[in-house]
Structures are given as C-alpha cells and as structure tokens.
PDB file of N, CA and C in Angstrom:
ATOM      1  N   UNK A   1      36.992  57.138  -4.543  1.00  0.00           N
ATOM      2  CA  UNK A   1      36.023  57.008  -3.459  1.00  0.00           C
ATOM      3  C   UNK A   1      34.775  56.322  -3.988  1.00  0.00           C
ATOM      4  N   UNK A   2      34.650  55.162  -3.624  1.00  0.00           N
ATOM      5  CA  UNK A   2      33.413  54.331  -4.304  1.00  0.00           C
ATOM      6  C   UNK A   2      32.276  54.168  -3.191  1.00  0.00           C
ATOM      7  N   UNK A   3      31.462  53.611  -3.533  1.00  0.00           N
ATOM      8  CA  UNK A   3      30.698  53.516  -2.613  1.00  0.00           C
ATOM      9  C   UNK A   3      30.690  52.262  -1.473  1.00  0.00           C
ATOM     10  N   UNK A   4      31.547  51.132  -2.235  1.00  0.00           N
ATOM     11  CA  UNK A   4      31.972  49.812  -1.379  1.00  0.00           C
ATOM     12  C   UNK A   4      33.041  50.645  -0.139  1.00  0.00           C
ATOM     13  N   UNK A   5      33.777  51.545  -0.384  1.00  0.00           N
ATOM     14  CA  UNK A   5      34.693  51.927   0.475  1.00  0.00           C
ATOM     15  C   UNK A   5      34.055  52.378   1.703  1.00  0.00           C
ATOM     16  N   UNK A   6      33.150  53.546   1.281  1.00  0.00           N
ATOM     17  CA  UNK A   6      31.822  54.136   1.801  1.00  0.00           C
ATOM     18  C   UNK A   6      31.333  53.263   2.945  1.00  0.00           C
ATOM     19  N   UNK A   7      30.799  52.299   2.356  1.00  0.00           N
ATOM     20  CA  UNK A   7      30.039  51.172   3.293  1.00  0.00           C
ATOM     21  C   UNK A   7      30.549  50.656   4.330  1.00  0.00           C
ATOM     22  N   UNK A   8      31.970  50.169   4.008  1.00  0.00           N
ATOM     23  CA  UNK A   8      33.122  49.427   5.082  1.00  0.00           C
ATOM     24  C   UNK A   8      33.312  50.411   5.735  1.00  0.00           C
ATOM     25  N   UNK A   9      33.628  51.898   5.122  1.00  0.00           N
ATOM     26  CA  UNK A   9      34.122  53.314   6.646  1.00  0.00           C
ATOM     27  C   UNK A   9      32.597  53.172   7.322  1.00  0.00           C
ATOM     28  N   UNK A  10      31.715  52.943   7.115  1.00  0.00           N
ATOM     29  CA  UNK A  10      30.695  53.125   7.885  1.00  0.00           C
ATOM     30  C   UNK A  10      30.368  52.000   8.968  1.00  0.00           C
ATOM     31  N   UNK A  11      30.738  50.685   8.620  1.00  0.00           N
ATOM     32  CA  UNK A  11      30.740  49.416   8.989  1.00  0.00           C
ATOM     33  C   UNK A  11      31.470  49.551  10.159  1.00  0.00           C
ATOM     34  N   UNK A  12      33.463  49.954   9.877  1.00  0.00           N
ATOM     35  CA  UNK A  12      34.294  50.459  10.262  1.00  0.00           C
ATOM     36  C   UNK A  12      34.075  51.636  11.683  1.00  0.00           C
ATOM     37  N   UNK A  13      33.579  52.255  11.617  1.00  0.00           N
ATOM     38  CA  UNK A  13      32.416  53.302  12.507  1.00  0.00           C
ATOM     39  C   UNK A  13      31.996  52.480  13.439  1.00  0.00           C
ATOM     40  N   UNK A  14      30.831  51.843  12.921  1.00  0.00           N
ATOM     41  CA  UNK A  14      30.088  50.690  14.077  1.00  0.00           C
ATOM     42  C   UNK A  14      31.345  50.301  14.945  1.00  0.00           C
ATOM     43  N   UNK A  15      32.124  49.658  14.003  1.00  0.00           N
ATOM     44  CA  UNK A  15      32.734  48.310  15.350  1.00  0.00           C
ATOM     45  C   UNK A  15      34.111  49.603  16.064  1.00  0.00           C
ATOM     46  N   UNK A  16      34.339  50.227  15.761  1.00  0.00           N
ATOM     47  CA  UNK A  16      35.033  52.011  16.687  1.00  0.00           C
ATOM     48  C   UNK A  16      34.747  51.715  17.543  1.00  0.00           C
ATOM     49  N   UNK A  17      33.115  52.230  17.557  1.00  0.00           N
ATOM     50  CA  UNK A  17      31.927  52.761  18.734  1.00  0.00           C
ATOM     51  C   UNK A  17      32.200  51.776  19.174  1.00  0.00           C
ATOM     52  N   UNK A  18      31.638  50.330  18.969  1.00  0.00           N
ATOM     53  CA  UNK A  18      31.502  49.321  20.093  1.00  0.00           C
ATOM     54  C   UNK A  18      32.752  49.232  20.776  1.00  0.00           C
ATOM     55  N   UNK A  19      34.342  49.382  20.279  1.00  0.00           N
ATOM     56  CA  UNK A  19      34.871  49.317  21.253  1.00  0.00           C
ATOM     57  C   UNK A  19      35.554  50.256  21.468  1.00  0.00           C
ATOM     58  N   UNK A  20      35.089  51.373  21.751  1.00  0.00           N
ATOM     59  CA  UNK A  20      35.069  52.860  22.736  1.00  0.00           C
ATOM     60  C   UNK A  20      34.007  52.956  23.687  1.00  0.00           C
ATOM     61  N   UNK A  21      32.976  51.998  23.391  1.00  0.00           N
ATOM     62  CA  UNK A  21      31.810  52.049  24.112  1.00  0.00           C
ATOM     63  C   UNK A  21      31.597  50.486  25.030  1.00  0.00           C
ATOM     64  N   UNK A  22      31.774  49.219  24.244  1.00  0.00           N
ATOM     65  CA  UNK A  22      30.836  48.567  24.941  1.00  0.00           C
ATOM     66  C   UNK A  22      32.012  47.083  24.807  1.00  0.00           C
ATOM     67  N   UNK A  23      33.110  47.395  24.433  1.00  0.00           N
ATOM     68  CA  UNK A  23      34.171  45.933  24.558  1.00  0.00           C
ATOM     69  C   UNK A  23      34.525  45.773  25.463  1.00  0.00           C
ATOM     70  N   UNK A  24      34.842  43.991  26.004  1.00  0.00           N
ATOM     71  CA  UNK A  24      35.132  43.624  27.224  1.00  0.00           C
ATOM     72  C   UNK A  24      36.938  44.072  27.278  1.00  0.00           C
ATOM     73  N   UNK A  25      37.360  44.462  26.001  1.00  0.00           N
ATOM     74  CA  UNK A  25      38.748  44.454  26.221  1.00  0.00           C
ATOM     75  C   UNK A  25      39.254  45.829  26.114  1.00  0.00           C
ATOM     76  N   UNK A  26      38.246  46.836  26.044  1.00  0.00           N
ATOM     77  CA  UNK A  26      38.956  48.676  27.055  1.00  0.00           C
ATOM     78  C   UNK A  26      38.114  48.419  27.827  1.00  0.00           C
ATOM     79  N   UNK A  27      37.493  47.894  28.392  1.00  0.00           N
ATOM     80  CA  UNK A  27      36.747  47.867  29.725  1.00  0.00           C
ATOM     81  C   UNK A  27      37.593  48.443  30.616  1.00  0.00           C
ATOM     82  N   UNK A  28      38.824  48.014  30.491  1.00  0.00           N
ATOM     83  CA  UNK A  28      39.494  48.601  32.061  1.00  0.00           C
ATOM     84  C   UNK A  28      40.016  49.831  31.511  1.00  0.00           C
ATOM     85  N   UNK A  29      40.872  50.325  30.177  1.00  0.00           N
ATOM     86  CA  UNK A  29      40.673  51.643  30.448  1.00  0.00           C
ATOM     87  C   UNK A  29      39.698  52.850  30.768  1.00  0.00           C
ATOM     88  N   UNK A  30      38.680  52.142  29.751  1.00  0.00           N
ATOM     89  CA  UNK A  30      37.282  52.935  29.736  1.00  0.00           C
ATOM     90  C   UNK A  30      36.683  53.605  31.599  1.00  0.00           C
ATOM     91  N   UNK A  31      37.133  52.042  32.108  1.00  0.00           N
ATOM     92  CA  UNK A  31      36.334  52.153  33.754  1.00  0.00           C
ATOM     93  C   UNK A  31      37.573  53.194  34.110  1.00  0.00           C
ATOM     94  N   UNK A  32      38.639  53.246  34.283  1.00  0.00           N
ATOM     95  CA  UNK A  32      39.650  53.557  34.528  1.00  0.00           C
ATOM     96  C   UNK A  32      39.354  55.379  34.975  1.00  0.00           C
ATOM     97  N   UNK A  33      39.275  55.675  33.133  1.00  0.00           N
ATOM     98  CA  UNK A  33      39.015  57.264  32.517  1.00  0.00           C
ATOM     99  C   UNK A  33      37.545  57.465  33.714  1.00  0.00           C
ATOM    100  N   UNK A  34      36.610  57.005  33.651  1.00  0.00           N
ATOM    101  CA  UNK A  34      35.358  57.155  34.203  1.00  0.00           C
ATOM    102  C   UNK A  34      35.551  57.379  35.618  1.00  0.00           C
ATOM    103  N   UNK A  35      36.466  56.446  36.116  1.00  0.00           N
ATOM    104  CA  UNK A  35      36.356  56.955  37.671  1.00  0.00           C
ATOM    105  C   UNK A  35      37.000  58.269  38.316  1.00  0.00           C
ATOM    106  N   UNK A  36      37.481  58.784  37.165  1.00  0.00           N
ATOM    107  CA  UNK A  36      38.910  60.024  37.663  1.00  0.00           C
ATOM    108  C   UNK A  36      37.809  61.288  37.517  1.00  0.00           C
ATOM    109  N   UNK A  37      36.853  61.057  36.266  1.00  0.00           N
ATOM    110  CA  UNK A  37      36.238  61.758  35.468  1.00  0.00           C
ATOM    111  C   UNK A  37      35.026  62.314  36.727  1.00  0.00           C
ATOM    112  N   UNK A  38      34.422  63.769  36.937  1.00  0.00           N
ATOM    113  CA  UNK A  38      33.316  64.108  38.175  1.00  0.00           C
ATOM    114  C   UNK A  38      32.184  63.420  37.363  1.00  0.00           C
ATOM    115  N   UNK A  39      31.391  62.883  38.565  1.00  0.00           N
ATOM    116  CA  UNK A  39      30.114  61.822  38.543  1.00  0.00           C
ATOM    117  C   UNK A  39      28.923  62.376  36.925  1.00  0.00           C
ATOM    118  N   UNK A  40      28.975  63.654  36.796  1.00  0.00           N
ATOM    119  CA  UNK A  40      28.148  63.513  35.575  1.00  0.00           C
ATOM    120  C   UNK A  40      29.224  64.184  34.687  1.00  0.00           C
ATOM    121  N   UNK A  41      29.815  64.283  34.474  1.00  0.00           N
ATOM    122  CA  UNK A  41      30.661  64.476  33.258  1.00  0.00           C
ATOM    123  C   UNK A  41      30.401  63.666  31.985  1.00  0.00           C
ATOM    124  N   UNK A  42      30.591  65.143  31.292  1.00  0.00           N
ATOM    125  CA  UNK A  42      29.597  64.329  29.590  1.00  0.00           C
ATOM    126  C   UNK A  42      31.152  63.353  28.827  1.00  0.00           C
ATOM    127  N   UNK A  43      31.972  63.666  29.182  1.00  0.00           N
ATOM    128  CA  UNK A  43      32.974  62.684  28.615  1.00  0.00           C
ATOM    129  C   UNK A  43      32.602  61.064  29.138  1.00  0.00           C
ATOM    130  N   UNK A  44      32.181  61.343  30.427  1.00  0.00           N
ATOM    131  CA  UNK A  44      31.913  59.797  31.293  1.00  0.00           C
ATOM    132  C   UNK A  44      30.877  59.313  30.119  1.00  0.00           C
ATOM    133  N   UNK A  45      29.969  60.052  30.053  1.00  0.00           N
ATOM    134  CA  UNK A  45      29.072  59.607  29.171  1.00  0.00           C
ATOM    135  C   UNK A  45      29.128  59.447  27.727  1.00  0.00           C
ATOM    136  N   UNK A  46      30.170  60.042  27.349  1.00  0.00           N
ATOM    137  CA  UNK A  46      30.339  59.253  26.017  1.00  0.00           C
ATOM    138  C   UNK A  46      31.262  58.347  25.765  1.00  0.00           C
ATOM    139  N   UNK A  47      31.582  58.089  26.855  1.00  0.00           N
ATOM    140  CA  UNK A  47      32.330  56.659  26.478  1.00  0.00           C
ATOM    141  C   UNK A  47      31.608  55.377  26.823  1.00  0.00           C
ATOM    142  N   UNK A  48      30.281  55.744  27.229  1.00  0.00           N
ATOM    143  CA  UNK A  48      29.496  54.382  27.303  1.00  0.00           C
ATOM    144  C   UNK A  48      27.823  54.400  26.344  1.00  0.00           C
ATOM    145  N   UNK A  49      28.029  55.780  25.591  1.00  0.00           N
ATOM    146  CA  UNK A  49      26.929  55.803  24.864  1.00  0.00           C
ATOM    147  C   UNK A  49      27.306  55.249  23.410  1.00  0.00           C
ATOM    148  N   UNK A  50      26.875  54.760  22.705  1.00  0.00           N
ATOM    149  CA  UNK A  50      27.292  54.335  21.439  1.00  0.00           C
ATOM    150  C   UNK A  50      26.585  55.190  20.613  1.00  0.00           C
ATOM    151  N   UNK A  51      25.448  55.928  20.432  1.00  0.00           N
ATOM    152  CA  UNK A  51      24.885  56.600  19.871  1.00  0.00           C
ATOM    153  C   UNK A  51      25.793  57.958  19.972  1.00  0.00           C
ATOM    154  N   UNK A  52      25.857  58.196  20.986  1.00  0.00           N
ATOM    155  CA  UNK A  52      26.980  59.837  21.220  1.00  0.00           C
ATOM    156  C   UNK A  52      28.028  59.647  20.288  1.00  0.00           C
ATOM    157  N   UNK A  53      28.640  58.723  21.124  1.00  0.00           N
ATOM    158  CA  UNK A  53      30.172  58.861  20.756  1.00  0.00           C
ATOM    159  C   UNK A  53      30.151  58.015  18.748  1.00  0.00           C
ATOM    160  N   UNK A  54      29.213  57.673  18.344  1.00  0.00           N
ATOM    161  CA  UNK A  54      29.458  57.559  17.225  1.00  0.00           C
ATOM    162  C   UNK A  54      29.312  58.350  16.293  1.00  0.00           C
ATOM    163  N   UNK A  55      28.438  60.116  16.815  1.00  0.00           N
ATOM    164  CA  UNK A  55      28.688  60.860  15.753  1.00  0.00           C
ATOM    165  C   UNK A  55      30.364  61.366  15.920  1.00  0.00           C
ATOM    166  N   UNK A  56      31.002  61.284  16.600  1.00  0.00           N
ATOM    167  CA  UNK A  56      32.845  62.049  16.723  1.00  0.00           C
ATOM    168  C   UNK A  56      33.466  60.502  16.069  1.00  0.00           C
ATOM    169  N   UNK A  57      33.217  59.430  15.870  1.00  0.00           N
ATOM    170  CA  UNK A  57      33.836  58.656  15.484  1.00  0.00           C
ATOM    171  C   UNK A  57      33.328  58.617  13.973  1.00  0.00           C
ATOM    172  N   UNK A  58      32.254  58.693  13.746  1.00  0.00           N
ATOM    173  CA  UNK A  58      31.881  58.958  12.470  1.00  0.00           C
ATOM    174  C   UNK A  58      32.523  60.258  11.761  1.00  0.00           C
ATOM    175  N   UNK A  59      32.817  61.449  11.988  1.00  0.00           N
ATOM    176  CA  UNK A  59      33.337  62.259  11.728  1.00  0.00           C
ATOM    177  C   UNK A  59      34.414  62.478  11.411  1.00  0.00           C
ATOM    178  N   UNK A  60      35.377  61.619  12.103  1.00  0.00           N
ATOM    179  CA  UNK A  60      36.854  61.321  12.253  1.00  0.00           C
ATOM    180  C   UNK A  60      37.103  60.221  10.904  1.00  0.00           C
ATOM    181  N   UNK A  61      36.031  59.286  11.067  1.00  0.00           N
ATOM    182  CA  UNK A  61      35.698  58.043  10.090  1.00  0.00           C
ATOM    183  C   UNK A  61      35.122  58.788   8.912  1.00  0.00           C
ATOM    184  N   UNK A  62      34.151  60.002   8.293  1.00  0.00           N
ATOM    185  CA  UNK A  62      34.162  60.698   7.296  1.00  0.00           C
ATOM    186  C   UNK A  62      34.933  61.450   6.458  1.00  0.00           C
ATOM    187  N   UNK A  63      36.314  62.059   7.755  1.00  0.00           N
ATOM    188  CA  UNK A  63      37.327  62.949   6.993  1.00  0.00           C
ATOM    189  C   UNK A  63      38.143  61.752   6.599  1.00  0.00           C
ATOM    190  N   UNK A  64      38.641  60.886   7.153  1.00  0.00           N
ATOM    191  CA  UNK A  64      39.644  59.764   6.759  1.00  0.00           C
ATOM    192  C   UNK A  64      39.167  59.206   5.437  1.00  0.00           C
ATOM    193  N   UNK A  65      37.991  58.847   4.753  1.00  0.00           N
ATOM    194  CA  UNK A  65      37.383  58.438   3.865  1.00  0.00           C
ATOM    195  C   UNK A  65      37.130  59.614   3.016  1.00  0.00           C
ATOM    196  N   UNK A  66      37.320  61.088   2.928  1.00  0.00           N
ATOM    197  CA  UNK A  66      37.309  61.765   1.989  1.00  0.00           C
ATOM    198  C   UNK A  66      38.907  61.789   1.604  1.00  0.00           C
ATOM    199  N   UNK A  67      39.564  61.798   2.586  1.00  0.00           N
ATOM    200  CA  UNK A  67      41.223  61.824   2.532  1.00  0.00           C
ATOM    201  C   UNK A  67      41.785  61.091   1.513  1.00  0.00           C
ATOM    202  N   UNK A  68      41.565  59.711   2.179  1.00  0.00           N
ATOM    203  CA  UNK A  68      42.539  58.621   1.317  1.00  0.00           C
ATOM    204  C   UNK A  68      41.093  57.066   1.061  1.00  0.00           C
ATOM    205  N   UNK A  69      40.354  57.636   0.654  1.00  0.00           N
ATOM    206  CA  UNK A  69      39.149  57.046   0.000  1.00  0.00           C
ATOM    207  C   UNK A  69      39.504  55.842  -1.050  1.00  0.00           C
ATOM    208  N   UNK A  70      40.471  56.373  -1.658  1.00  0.00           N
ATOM    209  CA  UNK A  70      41.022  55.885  -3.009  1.00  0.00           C
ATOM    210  C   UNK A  70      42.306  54.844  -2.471  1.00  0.00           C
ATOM    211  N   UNK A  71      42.436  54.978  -1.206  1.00  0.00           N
ATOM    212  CA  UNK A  71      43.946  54.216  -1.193  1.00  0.00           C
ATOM    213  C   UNK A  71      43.209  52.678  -0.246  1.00  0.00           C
ATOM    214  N   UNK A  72      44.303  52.084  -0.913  1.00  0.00           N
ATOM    215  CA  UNK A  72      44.383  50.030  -0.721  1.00  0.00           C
ATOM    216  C   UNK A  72      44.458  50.235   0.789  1.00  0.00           C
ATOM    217  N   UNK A  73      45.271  50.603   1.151  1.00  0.00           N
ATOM    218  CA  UNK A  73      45.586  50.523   2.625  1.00  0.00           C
ATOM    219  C   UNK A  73      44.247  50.856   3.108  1.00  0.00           C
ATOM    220  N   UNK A  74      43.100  52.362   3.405  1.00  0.00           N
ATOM    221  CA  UNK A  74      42.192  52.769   4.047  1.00  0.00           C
ATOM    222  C   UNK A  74      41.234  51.195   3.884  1.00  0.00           C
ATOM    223  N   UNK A  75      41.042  50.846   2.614  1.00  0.00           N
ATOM    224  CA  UNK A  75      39.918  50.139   2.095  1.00  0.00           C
ATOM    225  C   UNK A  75      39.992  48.634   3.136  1.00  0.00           C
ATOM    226  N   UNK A  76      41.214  48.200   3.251  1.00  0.00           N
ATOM    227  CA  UNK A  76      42.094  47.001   3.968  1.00  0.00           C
ATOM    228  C   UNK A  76      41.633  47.331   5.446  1.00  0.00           C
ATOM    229  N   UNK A  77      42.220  48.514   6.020  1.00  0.00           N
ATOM    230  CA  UNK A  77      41.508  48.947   7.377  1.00  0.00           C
ATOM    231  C   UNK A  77      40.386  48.582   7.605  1.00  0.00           C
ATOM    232  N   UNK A  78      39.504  49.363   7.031  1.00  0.00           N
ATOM    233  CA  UNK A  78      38.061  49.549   6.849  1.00  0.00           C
ATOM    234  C   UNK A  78      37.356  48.035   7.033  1.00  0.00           C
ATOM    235  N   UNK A  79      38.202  47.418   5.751  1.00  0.00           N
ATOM    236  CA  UNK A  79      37.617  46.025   6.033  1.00  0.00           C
ATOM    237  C   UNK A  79      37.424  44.990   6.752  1.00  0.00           C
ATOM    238  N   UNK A  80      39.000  45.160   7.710  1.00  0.00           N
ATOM    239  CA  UNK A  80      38.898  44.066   8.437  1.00  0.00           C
ATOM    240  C   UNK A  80      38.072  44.576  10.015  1.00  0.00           C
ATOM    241  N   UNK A  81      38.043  46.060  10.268  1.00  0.00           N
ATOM    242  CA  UNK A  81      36.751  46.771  10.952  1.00  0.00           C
ATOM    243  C   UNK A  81      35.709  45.870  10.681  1.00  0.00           C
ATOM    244  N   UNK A  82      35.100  46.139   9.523  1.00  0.00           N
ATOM    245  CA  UNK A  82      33.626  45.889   9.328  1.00  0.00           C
ATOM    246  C   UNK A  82      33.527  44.338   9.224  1.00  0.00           C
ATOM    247  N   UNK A  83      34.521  43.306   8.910  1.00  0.00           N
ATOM    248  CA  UNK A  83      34.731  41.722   8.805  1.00  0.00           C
ATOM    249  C   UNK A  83      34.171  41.122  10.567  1.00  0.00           C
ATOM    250  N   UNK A  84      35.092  42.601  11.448  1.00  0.00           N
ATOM    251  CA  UNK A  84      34.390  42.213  12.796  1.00  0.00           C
ATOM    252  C   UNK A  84      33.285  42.417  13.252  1.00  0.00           C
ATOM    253  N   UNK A  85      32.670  43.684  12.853  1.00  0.00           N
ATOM    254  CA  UNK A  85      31.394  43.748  13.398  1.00  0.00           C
ATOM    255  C   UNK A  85      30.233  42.883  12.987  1.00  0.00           C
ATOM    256  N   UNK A  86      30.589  42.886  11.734  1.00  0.00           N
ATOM    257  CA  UNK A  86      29.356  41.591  11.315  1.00  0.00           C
ATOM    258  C   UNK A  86      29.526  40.429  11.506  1.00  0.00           C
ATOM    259  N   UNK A  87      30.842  39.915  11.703  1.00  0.00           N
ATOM    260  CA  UNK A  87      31.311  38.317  12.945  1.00  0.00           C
ATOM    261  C   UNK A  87      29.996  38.583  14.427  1.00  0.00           C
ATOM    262  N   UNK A  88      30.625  39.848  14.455  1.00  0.00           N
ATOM    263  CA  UNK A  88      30.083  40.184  16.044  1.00  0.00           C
ATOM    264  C   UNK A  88      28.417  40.137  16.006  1.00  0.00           C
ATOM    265  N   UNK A  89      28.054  40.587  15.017  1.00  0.00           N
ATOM    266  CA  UNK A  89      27.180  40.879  15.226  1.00  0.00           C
ATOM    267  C   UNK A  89      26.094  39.518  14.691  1.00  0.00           C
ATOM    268  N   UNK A  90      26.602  38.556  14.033  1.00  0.00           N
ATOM    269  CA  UNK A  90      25.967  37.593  13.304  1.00  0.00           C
ATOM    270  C   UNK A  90      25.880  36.757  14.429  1.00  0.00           C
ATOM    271  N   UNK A  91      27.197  36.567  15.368  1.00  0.00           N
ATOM    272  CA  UNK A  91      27.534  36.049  16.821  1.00  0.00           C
ATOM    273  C   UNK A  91      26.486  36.080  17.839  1.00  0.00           C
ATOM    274  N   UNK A  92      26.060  37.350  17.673  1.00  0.00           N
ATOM    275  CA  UNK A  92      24.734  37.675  18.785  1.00  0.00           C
ATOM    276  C   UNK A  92      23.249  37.085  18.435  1.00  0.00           C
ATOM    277  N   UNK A  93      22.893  37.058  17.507  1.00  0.00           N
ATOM    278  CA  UNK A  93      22.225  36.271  16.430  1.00  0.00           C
ATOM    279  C   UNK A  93      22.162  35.229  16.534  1.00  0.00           C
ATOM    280  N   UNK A  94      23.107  34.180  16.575  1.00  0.00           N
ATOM    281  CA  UNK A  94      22.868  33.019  16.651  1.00  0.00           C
ATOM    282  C   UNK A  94      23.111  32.401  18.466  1.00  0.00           C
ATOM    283  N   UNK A  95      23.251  33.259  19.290  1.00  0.00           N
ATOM    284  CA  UNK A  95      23.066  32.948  20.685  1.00  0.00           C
ATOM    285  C   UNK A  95      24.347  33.145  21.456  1.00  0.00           C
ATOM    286  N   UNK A  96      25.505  33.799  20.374  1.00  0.00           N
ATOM    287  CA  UNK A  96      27.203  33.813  20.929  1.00  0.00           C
ATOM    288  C   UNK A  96      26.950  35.259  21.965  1.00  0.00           C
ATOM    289  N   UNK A  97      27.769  35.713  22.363  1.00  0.00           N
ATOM    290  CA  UNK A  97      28.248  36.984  23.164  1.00  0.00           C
ATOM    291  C   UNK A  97      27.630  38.197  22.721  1.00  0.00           C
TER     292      UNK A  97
END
C-alpha cells in the first residue's frame, strides 16, 4: 500500500462521484431511480449531491484500497479512474464540457 496507490483510490473516488452524481451517461438511470423515489427522499438526494454521496463512495473506495492495495490489478483500476477525471477535469479548464 503506497502512497501513489493512495492518491489514484482517491482520484478514483472523484470520478465514482461524478458519475453517480453528475454524468450525462447514468443520467437516465439516475432520473429514472429519482422519479420512483418520494419527492424528498435522502436517497434522491444523494444521487445528485457529490459531496454526500462521496463520503459512501469513499468508504467503499477506502476498504478496497486497504484490501488489495498491493495488487496490479486495484492500482490499473484506480488508474484509469483517475486518467479520467483529470482528462475531465483539465477539459473544463480549457473551455471543453
């Protein structure tokens, strides 16, 4: 468990949230779950908060990284997670989506 691994599960985290929360492509499940769901229901709401719903994704994303921390495969996951969010996020930055 190094700390580069560390960084990417955390990276990994971010781009979760964004798409449990804010991607054009679960949009339709997301809307889907929301409309079945009663008008204030805290589930409705964490599927469009990114702050909420990233401490249960972080958590899920903490035990997986104490688990298999050490293994090629998690680190590979992790990476190509975090390869997107900072695409994504460098994207917004320079005037993309």
């Amino acid at each position: 468990m190094d700390i580069l691994t560390l960084v990417l599960a955390a990276l990994a985290t971010a781009r979760l949230t964004r798409l449990i929360t804010a991607d054009r492509i679960t949009e339709a499940p997301r809307n889907w779950i929301i409309r079945r769901l009663p008008r204030e229901s805290l589930l409705s709401y964490l599927l469009v908060c990114a702050w909420c719903s990233s401490v249960y994704v972080g958590v899920g994303m903490a035990a997986a990284w104490w688990a298999w921390g050490d293994e090629r495969w998690f680190a590979a996951g992790c990476a190509a997670l975090a390869f997107s969010y900072v695409t994504g996020w460098l994207s917004s930055r320079e005037g993309g989506e």
